[in-house]
PDB file of N, CA and C in Angstrom:
ATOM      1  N   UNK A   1       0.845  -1.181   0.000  1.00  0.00           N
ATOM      2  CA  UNK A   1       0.000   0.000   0.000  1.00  0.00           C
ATOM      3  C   UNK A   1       0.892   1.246   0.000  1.00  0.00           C
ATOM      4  N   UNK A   2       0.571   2.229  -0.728  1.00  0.00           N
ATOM      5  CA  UNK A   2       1.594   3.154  -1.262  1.00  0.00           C
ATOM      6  C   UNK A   2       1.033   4.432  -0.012  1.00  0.00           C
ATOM      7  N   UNK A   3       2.072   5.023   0.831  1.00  0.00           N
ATOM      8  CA  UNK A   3       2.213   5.897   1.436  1.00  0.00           C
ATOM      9  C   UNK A   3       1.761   7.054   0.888  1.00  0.00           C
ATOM     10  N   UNK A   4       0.484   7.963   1.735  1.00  0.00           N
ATOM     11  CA  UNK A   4      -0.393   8.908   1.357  1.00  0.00           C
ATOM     12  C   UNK A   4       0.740  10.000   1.329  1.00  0.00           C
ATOM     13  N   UNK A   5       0.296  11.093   0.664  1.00  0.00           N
ATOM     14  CA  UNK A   5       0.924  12.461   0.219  1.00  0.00           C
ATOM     15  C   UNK A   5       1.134  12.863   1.563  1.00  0.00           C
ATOM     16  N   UNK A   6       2.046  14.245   2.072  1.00  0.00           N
ATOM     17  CA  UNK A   6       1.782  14.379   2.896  1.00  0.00           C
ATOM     18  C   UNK A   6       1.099  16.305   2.747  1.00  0.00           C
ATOM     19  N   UNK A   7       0.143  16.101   3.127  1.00  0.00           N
ATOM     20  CA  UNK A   7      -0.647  17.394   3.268  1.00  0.00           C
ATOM     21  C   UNK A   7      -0.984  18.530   4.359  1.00  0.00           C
ATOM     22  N   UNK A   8      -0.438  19.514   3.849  1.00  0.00           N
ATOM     23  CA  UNK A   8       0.181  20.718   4.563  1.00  0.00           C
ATOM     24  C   UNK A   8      -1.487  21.448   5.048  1.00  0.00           C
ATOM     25  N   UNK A   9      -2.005  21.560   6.079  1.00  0.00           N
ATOM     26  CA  UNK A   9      -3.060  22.227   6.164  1.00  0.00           C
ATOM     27  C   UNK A   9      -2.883  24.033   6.775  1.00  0.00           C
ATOM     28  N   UNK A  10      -4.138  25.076   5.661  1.00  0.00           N
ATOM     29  CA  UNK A  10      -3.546  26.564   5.886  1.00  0.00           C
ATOM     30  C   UNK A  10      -4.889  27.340   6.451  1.00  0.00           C
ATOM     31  N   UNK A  11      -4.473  27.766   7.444  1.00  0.00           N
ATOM     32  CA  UNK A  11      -5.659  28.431   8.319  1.00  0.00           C
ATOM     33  C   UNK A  11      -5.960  30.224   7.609  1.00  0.00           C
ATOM     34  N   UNK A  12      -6.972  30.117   7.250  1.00  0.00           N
ATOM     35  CA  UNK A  12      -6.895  31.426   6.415  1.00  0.00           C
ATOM     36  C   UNK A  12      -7.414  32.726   7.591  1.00  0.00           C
ATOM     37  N   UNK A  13      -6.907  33.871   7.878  1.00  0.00           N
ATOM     38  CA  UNK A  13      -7.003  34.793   8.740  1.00  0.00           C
ATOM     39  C   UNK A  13      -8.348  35.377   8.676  1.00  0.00           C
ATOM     40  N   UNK A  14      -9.107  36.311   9.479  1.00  0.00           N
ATOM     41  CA  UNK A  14     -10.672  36.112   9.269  1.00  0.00           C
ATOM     42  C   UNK A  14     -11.286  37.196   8.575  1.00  0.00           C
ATOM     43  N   UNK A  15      -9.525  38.155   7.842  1.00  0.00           N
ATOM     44  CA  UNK A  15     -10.183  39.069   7.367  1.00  0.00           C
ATOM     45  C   UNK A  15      -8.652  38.595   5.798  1.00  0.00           C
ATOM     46  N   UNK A  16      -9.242  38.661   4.636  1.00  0.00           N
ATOM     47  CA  UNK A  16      -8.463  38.496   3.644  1.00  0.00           C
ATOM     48  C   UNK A  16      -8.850  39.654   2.533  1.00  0.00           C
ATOM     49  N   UNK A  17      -8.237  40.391   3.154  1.00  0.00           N
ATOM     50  CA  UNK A  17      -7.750  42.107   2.609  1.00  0.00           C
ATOM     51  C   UNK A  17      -6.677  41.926   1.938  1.00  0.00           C
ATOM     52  N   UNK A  18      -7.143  43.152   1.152  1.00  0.00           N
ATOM     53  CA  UNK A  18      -5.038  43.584   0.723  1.00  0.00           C
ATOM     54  C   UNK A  18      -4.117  44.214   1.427  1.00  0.00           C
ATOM     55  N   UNK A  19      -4.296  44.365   2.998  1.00  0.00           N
ATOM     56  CA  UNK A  19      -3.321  43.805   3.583  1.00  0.00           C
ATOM     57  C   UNK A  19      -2.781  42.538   3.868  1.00  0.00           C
ATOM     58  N   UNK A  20      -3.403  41.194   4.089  1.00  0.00           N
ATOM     59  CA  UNK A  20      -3.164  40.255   3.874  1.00  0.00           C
ATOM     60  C   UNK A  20      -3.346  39.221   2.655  1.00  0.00           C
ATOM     61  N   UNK A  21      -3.408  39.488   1.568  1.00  0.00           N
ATOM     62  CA  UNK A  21      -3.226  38.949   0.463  1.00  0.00           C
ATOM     63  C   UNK A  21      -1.729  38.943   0.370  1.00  0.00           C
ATOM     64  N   UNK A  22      -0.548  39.853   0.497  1.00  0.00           N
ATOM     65  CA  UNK A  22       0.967  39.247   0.415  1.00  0.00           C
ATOM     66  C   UNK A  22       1.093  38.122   1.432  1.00  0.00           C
ATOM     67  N   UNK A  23       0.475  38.305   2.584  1.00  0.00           N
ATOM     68  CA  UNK A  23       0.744  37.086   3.461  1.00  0.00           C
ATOM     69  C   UNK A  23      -0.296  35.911   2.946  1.00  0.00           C
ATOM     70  N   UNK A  24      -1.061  35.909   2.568  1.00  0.00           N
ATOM     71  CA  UNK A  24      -1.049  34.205   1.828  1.00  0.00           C
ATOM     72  C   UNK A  24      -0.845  34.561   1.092  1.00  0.00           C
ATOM     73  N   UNK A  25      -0.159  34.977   0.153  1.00  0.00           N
ATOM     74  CA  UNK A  25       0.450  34.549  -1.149  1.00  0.00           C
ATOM     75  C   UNK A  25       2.258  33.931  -0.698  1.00  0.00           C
ATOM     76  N   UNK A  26       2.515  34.934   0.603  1.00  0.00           N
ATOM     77  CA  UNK A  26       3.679  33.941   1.285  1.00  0.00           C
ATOM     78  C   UNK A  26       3.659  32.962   1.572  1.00  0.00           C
ATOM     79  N   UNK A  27       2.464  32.699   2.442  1.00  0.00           N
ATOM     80  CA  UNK A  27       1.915  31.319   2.938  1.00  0.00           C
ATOM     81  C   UNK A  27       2.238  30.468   1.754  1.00  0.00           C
ATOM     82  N   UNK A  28       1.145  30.582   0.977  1.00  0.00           N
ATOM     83  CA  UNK A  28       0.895  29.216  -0.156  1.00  0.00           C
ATOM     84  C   UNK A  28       2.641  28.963  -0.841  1.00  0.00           C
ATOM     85  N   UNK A  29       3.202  30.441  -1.124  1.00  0.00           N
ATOM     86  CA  UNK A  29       4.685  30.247  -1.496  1.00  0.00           C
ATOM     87  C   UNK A  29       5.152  28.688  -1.116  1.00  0.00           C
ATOM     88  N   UNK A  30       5.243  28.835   0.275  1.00  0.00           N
ATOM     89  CA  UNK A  30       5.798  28.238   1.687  1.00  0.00           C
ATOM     90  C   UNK A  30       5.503  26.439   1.299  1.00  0.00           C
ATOM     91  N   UNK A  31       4.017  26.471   0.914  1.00  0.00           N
ATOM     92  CA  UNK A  31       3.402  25.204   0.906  1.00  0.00           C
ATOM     93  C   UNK A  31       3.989  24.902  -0.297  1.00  0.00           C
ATOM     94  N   UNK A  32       4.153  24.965  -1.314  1.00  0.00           N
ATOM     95  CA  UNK A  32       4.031  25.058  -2.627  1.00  0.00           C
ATOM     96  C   UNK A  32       5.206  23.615  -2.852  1.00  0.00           C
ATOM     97  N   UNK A  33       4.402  22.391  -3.603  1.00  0.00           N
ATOM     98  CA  UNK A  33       4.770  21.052  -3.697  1.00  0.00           C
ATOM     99  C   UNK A  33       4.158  19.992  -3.005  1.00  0.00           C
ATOM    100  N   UNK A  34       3.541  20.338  -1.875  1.00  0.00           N
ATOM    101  CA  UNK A  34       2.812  19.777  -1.133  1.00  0.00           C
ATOM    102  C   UNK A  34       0.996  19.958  -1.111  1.00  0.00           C
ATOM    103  N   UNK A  35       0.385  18.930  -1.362  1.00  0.00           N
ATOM    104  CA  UNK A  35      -1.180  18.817  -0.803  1.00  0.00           C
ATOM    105  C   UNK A  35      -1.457  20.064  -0.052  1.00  0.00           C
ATOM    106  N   UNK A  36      -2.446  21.068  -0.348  1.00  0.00           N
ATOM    107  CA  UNK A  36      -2.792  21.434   0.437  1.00  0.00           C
ATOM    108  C   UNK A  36      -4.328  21.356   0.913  1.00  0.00           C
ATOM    109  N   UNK A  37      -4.416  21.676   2.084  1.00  0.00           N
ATOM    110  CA  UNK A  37      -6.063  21.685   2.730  1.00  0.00           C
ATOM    111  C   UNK A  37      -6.555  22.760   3.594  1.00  0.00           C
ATOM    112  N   UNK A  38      -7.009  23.621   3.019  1.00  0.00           N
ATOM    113  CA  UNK A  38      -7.416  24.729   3.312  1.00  0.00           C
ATOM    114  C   UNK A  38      -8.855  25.166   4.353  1.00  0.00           C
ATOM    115  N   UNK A  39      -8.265  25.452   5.631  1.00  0.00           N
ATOM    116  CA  UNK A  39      -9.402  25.913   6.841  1.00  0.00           C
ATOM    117  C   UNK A  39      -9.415  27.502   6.326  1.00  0.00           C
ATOM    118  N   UNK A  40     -11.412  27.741   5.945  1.00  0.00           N
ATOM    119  CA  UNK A  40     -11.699  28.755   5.697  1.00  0.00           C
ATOM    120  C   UNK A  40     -12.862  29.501   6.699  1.00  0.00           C
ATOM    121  N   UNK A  41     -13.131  28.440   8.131  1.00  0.00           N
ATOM    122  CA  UNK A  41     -14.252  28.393   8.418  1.00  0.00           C
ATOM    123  C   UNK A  41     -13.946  29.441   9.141  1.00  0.00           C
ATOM    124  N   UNK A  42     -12.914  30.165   9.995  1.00  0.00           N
ATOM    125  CA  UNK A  42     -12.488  31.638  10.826  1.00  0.00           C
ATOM    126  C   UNK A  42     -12.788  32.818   9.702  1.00  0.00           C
ATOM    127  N   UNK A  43     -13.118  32.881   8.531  1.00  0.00           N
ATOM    128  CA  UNK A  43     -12.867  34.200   7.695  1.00  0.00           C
ATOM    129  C   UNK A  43     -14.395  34.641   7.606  1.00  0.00           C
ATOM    130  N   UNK A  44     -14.181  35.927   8.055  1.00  0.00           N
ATOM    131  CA  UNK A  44     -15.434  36.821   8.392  1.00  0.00           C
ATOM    132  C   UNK A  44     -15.427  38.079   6.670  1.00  0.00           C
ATOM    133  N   UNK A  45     -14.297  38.006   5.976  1.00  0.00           N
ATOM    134  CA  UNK A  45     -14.688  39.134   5.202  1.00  0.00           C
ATOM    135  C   UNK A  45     -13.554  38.708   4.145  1.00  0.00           C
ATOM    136  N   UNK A  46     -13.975  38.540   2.945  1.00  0.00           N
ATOM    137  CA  UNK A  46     -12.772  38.655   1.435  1.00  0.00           C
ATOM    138  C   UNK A  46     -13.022  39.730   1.010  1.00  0.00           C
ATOM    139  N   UNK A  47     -11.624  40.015   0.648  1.00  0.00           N
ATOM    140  CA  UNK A  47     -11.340  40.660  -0.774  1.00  0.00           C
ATOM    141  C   UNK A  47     -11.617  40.348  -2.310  1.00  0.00           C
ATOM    142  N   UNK A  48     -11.388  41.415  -2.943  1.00  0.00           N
ATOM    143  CA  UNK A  48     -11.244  40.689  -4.285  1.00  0.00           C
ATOM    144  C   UNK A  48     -10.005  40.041  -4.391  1.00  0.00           C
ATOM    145  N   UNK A  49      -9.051  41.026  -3.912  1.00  0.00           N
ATOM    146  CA  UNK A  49      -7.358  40.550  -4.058  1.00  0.00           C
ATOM    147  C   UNK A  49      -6.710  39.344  -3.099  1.00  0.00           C
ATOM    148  N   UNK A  50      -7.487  39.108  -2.289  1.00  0.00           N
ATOM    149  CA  UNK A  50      -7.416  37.870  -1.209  1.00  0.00           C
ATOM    150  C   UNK A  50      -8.078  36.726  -2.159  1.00  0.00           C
ATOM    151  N   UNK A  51      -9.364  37.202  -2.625  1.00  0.00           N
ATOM    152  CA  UNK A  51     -10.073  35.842  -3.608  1.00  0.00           C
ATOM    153  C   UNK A  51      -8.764  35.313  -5.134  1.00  0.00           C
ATOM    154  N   UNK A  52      -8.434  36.198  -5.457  1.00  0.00           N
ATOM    155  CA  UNK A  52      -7.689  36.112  -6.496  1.00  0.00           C
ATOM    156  C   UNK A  52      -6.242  35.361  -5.855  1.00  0.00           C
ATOM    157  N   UNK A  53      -5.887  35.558  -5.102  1.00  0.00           N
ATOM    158  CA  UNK A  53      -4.888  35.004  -4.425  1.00  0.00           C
ATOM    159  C   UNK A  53      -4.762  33.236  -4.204  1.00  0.00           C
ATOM    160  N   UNK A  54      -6.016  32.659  -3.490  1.00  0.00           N
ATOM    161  CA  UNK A  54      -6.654  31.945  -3.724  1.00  0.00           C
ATOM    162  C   UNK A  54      -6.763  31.091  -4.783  1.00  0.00           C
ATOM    163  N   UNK A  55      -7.170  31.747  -5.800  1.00  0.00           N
ATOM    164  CA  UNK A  55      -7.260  31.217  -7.074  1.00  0.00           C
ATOM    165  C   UNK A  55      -6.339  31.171  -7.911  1.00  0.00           C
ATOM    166  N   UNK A  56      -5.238  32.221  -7.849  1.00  0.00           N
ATOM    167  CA  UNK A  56      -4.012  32.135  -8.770  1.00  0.00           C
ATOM    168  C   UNK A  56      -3.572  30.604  -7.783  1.00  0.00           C
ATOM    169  N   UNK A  57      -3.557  30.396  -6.572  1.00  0.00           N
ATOM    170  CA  UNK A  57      -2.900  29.172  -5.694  1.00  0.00           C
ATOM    171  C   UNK A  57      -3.760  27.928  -6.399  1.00  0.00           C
ATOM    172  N   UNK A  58      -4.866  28.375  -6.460  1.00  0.00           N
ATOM    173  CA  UNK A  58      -5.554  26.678  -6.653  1.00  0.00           C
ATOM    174  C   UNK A  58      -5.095  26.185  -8.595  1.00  0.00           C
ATOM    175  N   UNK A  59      -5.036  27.324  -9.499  1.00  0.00           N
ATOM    176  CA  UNK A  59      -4.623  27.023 -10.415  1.00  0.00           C
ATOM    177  C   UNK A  59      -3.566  26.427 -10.583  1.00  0.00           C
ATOM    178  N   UNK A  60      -2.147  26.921  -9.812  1.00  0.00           N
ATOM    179  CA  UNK A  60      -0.790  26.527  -9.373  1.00  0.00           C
ATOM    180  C   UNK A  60      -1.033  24.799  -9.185  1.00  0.00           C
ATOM    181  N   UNK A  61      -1.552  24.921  -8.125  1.00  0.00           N
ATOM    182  CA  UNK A  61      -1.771  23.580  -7.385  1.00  0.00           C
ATOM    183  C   UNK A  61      -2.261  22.308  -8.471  1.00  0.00           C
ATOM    184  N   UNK A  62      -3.511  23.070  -9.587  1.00  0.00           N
ATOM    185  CA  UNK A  62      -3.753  21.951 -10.424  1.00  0.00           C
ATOM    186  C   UNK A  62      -2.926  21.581 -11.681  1.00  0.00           C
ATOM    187  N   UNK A  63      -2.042  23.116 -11.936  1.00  0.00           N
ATOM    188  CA  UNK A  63      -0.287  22.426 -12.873  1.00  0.00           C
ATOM    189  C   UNK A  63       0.112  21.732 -12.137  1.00  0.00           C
ATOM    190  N   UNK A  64       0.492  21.918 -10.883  1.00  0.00           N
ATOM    191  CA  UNK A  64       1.373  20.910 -10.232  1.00  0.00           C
ATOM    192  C   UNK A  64       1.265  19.526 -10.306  1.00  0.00           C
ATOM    193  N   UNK A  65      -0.436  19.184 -10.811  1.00  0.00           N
ATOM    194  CA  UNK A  65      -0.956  17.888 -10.004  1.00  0.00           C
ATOM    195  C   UNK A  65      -1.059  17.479  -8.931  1.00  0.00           C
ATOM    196  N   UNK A  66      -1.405  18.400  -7.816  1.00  0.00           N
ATOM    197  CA  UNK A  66      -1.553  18.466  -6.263  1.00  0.00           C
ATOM    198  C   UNK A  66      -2.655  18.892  -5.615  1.00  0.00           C
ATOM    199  N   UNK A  67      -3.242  18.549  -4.964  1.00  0.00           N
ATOM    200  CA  UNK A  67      -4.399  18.499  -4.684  1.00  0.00           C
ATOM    201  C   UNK A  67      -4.299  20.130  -3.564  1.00  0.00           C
ATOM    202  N   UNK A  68      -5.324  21.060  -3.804  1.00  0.00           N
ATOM    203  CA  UNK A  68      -5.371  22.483  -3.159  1.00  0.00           C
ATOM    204  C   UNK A  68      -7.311  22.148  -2.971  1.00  0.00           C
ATOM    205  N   UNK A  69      -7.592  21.671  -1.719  1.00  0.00           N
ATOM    206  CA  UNK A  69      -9.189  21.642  -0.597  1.00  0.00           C
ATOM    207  C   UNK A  69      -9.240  22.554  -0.103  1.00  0.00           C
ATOM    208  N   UNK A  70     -10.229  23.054   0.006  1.00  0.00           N
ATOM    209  CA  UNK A  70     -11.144  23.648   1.141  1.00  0.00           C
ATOM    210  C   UNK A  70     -11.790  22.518   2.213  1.00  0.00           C
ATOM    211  N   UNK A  71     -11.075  22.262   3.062  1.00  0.00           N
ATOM    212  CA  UNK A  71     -11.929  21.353   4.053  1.00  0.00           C
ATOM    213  C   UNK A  71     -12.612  21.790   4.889  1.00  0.00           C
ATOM    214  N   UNK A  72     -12.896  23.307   5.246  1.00  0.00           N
ATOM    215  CA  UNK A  72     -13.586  23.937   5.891  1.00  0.00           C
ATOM    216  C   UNK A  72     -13.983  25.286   5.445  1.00  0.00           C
ATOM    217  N   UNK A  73     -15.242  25.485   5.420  1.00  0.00           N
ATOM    218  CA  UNK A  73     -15.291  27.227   4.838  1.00  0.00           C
ATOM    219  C   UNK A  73     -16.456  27.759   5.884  1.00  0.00           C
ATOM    220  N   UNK A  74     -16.342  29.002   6.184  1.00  0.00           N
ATOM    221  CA  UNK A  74     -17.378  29.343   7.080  1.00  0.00           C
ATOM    222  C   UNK A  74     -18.776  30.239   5.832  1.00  0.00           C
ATOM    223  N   UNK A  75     -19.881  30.396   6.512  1.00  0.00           N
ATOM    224  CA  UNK A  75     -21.095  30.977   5.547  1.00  0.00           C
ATOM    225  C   UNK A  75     -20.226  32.461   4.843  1.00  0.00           C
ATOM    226  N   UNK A  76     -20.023  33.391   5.491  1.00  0.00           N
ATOM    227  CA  UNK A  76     -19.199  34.221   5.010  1.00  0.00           C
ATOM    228  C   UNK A  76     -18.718  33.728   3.835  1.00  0.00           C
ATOM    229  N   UNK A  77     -17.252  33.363   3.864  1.00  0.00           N
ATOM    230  CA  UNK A  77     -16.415  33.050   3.017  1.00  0.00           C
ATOM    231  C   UNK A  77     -17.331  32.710   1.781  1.00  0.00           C
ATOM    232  N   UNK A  78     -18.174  31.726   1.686  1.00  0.00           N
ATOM    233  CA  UNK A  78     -18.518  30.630   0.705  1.00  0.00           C
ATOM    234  C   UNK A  78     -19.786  31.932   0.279  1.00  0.00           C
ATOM    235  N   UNK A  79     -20.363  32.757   0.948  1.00  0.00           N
ATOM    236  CA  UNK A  79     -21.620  33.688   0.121  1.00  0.00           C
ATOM    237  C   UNK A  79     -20.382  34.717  -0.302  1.00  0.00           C
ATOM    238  N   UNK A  80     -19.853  35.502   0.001  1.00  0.00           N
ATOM    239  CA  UNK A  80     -18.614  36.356  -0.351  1.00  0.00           C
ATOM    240  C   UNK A  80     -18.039  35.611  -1.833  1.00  0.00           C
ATOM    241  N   UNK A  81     -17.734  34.449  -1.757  1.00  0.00           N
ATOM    242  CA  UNK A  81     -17.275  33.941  -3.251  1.00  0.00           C
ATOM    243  C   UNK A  81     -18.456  33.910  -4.246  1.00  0.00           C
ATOM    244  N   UNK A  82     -19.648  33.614  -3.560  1.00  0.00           N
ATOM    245  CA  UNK A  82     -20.623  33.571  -4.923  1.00  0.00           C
ATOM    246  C   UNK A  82     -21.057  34.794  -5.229  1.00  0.00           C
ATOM    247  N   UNK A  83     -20.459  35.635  -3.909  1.00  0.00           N
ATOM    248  CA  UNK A  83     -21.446  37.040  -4.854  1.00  0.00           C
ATOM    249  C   UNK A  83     -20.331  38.080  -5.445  1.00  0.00           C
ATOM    250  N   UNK A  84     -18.945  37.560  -5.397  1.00  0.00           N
ATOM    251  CA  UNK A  84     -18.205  38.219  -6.573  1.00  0.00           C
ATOM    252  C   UNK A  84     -17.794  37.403  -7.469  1.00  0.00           C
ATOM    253  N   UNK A  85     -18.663  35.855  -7.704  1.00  0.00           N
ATOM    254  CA  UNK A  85     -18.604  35.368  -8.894  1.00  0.00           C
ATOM    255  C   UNK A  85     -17.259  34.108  -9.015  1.00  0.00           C
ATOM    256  N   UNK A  86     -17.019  34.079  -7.488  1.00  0.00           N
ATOM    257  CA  UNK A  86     -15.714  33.014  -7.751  1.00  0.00           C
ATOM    258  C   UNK A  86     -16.398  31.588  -7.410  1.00  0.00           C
ATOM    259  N   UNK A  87     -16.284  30.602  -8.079  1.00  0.00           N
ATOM    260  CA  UNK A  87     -17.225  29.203  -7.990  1.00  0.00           C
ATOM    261  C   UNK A  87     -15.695  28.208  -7.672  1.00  0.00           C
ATOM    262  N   UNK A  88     -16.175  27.749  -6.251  1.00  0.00           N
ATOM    263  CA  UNK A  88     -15.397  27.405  -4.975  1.00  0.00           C
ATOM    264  C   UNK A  88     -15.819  25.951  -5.177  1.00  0.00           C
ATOM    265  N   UNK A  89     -16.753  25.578  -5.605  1.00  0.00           N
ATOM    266  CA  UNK A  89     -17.486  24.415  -5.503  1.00  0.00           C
ATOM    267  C   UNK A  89     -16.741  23.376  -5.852  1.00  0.00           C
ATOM    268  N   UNK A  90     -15.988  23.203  -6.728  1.00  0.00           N
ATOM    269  CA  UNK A  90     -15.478  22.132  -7.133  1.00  0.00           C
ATOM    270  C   UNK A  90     -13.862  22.086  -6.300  1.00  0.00           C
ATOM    271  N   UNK A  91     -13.596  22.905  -5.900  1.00  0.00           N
ATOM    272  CA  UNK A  91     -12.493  22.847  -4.602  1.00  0.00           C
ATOM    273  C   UNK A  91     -12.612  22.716  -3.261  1.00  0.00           C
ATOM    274  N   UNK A  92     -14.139  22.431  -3.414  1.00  0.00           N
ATOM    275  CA  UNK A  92     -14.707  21.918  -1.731  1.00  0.00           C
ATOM    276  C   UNK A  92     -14.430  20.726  -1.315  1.00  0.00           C
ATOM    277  N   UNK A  93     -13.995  20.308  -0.383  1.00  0.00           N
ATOM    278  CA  UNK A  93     -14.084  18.818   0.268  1.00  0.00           C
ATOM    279  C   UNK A  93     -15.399  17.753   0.252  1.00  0.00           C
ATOM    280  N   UNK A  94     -15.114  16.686   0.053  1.00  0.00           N
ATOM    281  CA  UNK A  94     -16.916  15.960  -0.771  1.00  0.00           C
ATOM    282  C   UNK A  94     -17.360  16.259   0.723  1.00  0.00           C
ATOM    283  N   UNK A  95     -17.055  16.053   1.812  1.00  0.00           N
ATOM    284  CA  UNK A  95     -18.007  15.802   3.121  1.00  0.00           C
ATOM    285  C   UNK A  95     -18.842  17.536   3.337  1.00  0.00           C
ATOM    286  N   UNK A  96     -18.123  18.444   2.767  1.00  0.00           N
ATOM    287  CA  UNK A  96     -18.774  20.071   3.173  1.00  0.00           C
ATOM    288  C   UNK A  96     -19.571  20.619   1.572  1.00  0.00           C
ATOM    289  N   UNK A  97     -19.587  19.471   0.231  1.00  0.00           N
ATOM    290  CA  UNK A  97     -20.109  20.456  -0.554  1.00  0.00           C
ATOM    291  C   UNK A  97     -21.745  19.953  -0.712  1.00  0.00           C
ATOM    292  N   UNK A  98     -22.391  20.895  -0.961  1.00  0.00           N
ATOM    293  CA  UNK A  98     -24.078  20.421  -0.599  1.00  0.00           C
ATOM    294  C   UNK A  98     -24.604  20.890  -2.076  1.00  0.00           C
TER     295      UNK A  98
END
C-alpha cells in the first residue's frame, strides 16, 4: 500500500484584505509542492485581491498535479465567493459540498 501524500493544512485569517493577500500569497509560497487543505471556516470578510490570491494558488496547485481543498469554509467566506462570482465548488471537500 503506497504511502499517502503528505498534506500541509492553511488556516486562512478572518479578514483576507489587501493587507493580507501578500501574506497568503507567502503562505501558499511556503506550501508550494505539497497537498494542500485549506481551513476557511475563521474568515469573516474577502477581498477581491485575497479571492484572487486563492485562485491564482488553486490554479498553481492543479499544474502541479496536487491536490489544493477547502476542508472547511465558514457561511461568510462561501456567500462572499458567490457574490463576486468566484465558484469554490469544485475545490470543496466531498463531506462540506451540498
Amino acid at each position: 500500500m503506497a504511502a499517502k501524500k503528505n498534506v500541509k493544512t492553511l488556516n486562512l485569517a478572518a479578514v483576507l484584505d489587501l493587507n493580507e493577500a501578500t501574506v497568503l500569497r507567502d503562505k501558499l509560497l511556503s506550501l508550494r509542492g505539497s497537498d494542500v487543505s485549506i481551513d476557511a471556516s475563521a474568515v469573516e470578510r474577502v477581498g477581491t485581491l485575497g479571492a484572487q490570491v486563492l485562485m491564482a494558488g488553486a490554479k498553481t496547485w492543479d499544474e502541479d498535479k496536487l491536490a489544493f481543498t477547502f476542508t472547511k469554509v465558514s457561511d461568510a467566506f462561501q456567500k462572499t465567493m458567490q457574490l463576486i462570482g468566484v465558484d469554490i465548488h469544485h475545490l470543496l471537500a466531498k463531506e462540506i459540498r451540498q
